[in-house]
PDB file of N, CA and C in Angstrom:
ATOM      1  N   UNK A   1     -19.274 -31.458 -44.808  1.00  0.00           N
ATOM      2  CA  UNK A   1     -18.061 -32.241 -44.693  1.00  0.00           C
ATOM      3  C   UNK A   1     -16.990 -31.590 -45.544  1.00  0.00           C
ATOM      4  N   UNK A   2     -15.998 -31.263 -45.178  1.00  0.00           N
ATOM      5  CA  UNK A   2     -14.599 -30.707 -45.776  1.00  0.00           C
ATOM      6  C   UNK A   2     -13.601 -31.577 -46.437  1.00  0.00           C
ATOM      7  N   UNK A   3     -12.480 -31.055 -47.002  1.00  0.00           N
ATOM      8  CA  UNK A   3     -11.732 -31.910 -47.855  1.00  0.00           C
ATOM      9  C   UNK A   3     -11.279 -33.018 -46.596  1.00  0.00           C
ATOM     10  N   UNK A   4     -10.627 -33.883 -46.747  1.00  0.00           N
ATOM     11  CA  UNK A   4     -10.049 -34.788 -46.231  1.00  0.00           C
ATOM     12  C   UNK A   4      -8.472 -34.512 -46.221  1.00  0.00           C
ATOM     13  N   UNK A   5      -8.426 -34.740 -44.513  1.00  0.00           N
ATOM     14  CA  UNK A   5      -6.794 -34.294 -44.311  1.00  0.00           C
ATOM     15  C   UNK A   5      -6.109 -35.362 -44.579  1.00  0.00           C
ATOM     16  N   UNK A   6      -4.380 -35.449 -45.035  1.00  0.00           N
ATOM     17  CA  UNK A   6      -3.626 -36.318 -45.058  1.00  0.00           C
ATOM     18  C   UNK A   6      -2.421 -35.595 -45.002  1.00  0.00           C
ATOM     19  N   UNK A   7      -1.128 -36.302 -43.914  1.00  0.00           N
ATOM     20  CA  UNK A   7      -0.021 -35.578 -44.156  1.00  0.00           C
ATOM     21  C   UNK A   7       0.428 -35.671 -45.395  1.00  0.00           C
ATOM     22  N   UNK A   8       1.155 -34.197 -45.444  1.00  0.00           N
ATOM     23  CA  UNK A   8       1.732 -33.691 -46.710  1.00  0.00           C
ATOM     24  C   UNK A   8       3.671 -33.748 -46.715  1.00  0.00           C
ATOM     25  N   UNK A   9       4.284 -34.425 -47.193  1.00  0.00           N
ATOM     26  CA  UNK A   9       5.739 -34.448 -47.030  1.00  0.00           C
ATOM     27  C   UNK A   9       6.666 -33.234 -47.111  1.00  0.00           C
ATOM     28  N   UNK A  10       5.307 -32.443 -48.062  1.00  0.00           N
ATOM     29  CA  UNK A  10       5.926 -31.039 -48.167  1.00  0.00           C
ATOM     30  C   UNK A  10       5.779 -29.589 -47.768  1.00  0.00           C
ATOM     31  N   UNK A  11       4.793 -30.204 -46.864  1.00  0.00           N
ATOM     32  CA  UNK A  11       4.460 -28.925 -45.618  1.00  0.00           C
ATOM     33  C   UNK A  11       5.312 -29.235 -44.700  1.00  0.00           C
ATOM     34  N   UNK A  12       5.982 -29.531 -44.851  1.00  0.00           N
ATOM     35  CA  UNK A  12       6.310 -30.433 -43.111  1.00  0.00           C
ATOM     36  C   UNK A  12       5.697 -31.184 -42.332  1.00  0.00           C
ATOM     37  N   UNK A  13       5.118 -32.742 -42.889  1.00  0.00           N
ATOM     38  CA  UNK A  13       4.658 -33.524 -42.384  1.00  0.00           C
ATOM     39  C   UNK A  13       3.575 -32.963 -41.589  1.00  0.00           C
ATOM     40  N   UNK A  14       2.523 -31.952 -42.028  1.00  0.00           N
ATOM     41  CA  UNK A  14       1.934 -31.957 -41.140  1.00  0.00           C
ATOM     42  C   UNK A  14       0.410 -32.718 -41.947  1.00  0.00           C
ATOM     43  N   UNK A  15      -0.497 -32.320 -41.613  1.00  0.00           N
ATOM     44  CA  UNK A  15      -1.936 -32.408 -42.145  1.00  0.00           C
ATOM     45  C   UNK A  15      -2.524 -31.037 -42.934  1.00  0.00           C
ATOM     46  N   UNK A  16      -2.932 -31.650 -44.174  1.00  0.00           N
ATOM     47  CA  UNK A  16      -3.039 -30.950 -45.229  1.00  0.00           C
ATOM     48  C   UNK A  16      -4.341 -31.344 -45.984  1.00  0.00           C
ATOM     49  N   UNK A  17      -5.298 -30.381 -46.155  1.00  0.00           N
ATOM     50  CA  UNK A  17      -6.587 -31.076 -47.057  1.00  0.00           C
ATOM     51  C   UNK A  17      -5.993 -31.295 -48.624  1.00  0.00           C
ATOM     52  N   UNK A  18      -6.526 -32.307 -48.913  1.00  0.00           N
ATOM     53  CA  UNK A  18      -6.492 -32.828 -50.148  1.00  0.00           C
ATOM     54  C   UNK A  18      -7.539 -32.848 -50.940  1.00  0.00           C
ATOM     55  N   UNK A  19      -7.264 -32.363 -52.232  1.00  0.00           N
ATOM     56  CA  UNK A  19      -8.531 -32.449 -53.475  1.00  0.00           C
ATOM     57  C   UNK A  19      -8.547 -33.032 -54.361  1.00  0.00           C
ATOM     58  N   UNK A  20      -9.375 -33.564 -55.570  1.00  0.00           N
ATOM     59  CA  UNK A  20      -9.036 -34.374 -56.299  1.00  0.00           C
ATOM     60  C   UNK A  20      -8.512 -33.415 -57.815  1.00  0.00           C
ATOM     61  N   UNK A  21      -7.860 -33.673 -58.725  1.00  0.00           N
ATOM     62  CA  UNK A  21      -7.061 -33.262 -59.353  1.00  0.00           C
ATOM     63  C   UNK A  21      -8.331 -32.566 -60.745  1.00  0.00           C
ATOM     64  N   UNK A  22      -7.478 -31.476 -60.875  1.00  0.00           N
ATOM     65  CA  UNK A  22      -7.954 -30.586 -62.298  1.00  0.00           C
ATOM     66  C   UNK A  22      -7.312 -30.297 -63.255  1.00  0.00           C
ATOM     67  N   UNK A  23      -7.937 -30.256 -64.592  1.00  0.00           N
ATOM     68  CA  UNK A  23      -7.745 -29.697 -65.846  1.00  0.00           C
ATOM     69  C   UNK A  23      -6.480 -30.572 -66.218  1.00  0.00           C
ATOM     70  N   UNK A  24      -5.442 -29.914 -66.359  1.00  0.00           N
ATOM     71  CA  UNK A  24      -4.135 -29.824 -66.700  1.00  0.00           C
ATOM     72  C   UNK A  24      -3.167 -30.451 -65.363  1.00  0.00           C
ATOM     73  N   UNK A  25      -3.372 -30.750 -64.277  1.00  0.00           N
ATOM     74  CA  UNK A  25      -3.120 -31.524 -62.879  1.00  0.00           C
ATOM     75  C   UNK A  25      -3.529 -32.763 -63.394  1.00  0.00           C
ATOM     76  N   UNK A  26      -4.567 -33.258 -63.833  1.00  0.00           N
ATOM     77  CA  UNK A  26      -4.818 -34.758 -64.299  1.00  0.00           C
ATOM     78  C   UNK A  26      -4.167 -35.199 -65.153  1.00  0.00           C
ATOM     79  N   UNK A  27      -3.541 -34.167 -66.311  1.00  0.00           N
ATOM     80  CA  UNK A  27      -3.057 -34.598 -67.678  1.00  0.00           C
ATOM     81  C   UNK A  27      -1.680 -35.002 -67.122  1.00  0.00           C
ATOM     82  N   UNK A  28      -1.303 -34.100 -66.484  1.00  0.00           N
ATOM     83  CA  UNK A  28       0.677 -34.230 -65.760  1.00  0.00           C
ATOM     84  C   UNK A  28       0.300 -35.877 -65.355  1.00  0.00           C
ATOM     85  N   UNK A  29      -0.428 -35.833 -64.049  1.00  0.00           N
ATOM     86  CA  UNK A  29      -0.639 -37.180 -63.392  1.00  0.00           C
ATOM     87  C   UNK A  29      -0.545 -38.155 -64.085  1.00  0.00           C
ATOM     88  N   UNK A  30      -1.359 -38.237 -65.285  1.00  0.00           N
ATOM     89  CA  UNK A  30      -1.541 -38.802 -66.121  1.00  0.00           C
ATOM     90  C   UNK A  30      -0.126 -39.778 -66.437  1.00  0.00           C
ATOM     91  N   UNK A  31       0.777 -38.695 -66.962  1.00  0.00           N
ATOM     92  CA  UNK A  31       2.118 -39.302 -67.079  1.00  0.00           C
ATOM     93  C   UNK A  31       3.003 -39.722 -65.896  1.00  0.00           C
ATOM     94  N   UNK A  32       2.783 -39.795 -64.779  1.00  0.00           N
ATOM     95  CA  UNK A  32       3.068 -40.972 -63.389  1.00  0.00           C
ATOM     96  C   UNK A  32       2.583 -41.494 -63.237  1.00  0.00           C
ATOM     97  N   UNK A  33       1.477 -41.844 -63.151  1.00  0.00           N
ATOM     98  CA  UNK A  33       0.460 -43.144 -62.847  1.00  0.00           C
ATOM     99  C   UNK A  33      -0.241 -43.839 -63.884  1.00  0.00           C
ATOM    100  N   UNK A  34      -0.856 -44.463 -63.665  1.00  0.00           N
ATOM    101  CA  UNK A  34      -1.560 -45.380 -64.664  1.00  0.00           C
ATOM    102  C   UNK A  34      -2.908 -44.571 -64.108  1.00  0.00           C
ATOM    103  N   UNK A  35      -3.472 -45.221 -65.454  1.00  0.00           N
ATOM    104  CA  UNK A  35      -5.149 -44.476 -65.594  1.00  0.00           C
ATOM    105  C   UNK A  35      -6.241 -44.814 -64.448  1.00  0.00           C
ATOM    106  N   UNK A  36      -6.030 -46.513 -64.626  1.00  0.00           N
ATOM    107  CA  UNK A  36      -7.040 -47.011 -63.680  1.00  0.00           C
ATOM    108  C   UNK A  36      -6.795 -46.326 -61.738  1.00  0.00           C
ATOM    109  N   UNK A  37      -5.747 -46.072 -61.594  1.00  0.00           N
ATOM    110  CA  UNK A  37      -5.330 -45.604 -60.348  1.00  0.00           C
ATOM    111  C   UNK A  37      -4.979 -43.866 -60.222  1.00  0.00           C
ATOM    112  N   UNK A  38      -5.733 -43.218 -61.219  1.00  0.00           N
ATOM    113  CA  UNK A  38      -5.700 -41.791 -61.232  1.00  0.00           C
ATOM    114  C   UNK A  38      -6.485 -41.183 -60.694  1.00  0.00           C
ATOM    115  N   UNK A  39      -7.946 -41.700 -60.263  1.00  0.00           N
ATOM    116  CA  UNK A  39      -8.610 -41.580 -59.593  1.00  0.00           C
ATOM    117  C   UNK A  39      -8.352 -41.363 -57.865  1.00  0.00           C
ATOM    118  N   UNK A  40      -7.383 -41.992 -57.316  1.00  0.00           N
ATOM    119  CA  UNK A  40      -6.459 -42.340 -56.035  1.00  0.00           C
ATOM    120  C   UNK A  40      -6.090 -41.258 -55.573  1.00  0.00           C
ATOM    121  N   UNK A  41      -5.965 -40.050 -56.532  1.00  0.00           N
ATOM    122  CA  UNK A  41      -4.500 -39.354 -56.472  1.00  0.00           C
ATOM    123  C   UNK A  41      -5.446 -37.867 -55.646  1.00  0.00           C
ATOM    124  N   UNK A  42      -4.918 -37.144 -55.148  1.00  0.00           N
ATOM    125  CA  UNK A  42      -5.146 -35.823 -54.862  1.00  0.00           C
ATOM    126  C   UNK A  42      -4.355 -34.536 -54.145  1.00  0.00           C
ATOM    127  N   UNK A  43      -4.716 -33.498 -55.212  1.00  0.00           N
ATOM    128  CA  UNK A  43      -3.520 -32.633 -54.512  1.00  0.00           C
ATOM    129  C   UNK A  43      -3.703 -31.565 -53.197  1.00  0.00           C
ATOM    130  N   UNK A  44      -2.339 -31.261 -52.361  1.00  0.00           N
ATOM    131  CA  UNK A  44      -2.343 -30.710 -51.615  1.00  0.00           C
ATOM    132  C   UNK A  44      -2.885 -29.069 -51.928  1.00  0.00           C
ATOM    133  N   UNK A  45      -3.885 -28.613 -50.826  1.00  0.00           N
ATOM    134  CA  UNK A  45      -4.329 -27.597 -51.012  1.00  0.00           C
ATOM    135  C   UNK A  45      -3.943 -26.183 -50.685  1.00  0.00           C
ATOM    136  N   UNK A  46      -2.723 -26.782 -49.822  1.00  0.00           N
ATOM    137  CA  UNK A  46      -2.145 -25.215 -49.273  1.00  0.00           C
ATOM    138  C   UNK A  46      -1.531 -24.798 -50.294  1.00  0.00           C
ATOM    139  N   UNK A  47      -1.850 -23.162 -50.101  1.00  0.00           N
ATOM    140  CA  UNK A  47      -1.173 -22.503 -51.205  1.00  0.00           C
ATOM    141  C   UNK A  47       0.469 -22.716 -51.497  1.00  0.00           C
ATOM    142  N   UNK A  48       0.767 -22.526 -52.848  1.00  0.00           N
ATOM    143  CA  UNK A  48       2.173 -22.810 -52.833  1.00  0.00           C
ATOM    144  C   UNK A  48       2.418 -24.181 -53.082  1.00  0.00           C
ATOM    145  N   UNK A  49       1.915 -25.038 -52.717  1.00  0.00           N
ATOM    146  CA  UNK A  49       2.364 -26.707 -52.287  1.00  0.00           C
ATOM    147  C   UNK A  49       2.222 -27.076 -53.655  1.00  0.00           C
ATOM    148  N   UNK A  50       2.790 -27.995 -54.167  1.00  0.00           N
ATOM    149  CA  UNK A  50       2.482 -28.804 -55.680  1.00  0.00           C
ATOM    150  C   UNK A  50       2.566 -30.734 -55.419  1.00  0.00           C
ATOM    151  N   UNK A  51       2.107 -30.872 -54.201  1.00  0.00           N
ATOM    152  CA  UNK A  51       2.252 -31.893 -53.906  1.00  0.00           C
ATOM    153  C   UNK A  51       1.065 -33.352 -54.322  1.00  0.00           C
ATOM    154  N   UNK A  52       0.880 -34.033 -55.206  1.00  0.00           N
ATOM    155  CA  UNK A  52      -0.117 -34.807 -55.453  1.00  0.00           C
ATOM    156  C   UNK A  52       0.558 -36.488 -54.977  1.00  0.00           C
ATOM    157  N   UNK A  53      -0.197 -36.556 -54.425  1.00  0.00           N
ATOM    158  CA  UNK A  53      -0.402 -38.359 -53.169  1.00  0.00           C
ATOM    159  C   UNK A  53      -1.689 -38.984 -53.676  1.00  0.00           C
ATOM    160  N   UNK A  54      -1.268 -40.477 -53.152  1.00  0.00           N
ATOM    161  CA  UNK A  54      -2.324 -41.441 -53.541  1.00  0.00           C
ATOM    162  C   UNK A  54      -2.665 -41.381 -52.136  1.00  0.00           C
ATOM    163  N   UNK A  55      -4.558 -41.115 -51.996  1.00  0.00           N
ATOM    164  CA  UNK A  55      -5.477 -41.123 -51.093  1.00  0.00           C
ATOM    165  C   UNK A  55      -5.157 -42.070 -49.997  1.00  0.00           C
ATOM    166  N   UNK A  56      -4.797 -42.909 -50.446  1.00  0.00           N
ATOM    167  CA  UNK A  56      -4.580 -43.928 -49.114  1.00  0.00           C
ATOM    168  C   UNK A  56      -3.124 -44.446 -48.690  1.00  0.00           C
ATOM    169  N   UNK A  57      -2.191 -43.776 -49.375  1.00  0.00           N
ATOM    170  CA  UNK A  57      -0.505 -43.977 -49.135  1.00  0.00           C
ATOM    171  C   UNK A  57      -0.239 -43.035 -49.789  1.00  0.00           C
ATOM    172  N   UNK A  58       0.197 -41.885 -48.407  1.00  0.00           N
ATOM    173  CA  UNK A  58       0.951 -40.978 -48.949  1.00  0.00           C
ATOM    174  C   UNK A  58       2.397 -41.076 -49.088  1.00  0.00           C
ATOM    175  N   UNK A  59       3.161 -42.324 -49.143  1.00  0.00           N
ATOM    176  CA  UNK A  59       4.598 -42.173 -49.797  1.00  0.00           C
ATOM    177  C   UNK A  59       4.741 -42.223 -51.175  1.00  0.00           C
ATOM    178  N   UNK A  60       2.665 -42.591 -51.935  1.00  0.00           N
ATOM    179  CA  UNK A  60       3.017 -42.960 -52.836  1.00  0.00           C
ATOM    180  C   UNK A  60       2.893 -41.335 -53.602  1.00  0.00           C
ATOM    181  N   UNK A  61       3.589 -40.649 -53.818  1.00  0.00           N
ATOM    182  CA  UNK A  61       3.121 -38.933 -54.535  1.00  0.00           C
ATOM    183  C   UNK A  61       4.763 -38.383 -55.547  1.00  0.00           C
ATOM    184  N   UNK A  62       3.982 -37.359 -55.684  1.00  0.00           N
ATOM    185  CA  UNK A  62       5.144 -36.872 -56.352  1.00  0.00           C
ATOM    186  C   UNK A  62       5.017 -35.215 -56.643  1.00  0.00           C
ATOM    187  N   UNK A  63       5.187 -34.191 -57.200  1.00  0.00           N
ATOM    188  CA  UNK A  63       5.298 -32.876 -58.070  1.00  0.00           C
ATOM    189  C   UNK A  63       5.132 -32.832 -58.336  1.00  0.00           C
ATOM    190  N   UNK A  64       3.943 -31.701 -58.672  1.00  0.00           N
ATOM    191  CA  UNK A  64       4.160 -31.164 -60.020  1.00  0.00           C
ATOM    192  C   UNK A  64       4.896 -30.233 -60.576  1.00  0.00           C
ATOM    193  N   UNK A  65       4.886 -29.916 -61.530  1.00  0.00           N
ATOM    194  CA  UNK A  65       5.944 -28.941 -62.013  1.00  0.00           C
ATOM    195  C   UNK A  65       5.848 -27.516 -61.290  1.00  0.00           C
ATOM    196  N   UNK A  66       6.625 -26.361 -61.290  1.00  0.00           N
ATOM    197  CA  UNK A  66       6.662 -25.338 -61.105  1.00  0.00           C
ATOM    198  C   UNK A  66       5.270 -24.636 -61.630  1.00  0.00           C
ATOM    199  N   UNK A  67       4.692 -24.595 -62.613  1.00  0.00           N
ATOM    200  CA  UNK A  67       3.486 -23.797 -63.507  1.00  0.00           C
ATOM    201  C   UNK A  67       2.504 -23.943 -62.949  1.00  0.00           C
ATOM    202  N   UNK A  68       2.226 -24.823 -61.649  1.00  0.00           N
ATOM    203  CA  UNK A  68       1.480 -25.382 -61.421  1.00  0.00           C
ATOM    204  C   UNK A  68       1.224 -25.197 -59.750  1.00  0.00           C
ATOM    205  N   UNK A  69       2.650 -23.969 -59.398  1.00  0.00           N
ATOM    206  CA  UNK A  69       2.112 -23.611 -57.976  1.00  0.00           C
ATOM    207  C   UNK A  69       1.687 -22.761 -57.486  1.00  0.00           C
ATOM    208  N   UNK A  70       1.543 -21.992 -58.457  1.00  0.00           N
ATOM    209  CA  UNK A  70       0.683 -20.619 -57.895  1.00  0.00           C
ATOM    210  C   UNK A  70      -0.342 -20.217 -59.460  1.00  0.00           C
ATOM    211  N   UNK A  71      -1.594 -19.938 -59.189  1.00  0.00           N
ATOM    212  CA  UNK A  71      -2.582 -19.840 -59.972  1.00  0.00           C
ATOM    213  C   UNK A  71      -2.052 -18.836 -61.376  1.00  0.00           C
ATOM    214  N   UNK A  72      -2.274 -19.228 -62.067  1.00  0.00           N
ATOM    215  CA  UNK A  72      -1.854 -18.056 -63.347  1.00  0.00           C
ATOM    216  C   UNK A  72      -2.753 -16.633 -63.187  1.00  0.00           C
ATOM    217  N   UNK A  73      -1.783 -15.645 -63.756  1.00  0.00           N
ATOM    218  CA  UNK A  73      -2.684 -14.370 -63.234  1.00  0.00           C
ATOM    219  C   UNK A  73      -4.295 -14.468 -64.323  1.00  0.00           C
ATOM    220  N   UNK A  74      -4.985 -13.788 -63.439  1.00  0.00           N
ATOM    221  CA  UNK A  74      -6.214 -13.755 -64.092  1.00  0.00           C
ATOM    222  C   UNK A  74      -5.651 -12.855 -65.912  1.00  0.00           C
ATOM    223  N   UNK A  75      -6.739 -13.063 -66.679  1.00  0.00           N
ATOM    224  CA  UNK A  75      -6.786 -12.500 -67.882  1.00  0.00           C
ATOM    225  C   UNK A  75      -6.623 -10.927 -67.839  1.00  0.00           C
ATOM    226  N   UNK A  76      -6.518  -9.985 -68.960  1.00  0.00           N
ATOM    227  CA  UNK A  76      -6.683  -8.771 -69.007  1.00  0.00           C
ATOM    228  C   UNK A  76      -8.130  -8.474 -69.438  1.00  0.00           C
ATOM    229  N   UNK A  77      -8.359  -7.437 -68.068  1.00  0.00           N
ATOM    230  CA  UNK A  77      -9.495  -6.951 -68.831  1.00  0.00           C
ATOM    231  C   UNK A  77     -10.065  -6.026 -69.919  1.00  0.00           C
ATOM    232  N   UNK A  78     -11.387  -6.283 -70.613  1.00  0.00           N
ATOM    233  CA  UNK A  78     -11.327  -5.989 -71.769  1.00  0.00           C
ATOM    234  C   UNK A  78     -11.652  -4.400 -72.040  1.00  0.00           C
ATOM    235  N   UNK A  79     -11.007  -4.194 -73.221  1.00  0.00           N
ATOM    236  CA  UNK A  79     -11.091  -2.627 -73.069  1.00  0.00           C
ATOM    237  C   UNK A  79     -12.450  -1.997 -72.924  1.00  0.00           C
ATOM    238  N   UNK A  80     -12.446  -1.026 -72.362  1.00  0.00           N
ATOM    239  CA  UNK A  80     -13.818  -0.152 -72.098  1.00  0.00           C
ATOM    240  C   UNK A  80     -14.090   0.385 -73.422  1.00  0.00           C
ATOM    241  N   UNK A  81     -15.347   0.666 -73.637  1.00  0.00           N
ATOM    242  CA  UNK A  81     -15.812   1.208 -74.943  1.00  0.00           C
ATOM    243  C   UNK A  81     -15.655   2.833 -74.527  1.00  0.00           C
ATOM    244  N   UNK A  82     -15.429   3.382 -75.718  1.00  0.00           N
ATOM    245  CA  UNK A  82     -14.903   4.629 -75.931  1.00  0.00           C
ATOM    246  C   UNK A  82     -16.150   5.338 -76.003  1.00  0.00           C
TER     247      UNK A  82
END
């Protein structure tokens, strides 16, 4: 079974899988919603998108910030031994 589609306002209304929120995505959320209803929430998976909706009403959503739409570059790797 795959994520669960729901239109996205910011694809262009189309259908978009949704996931439930990580790390630093929960903490933002955190500060729009209330706790007990954070659970509700999940973000859009297409790349690019920063869109997080409540599971069962998607008018209810909002942004996240910019930092948060494209993956941070991976780390540097570590130097080779000489």
């Amino acid at each position: 079974m795959g994520l669960p589609t729901r239109r996205c306002p910011n694809c262009g209304d189309t259908d978009q899988g949704f996931r439930p929120l990580h790390g630093d995505e929960t903490a933002f959320a955190l500060t729009r919603v209330e706790r007990a209803d954070l659970a509700k929430y999940r973000r859009c998976t297409r790349e690019g998108c920063v869109r997080v909706q409540s599971y069962f009403n998607w008018r209810s959503g909002f942004d996240l910030p910019e930092q948060f739409r494209t993956p941070p570059p991976p780390p540097p790797p570590p130097p080779s031994p000489s």
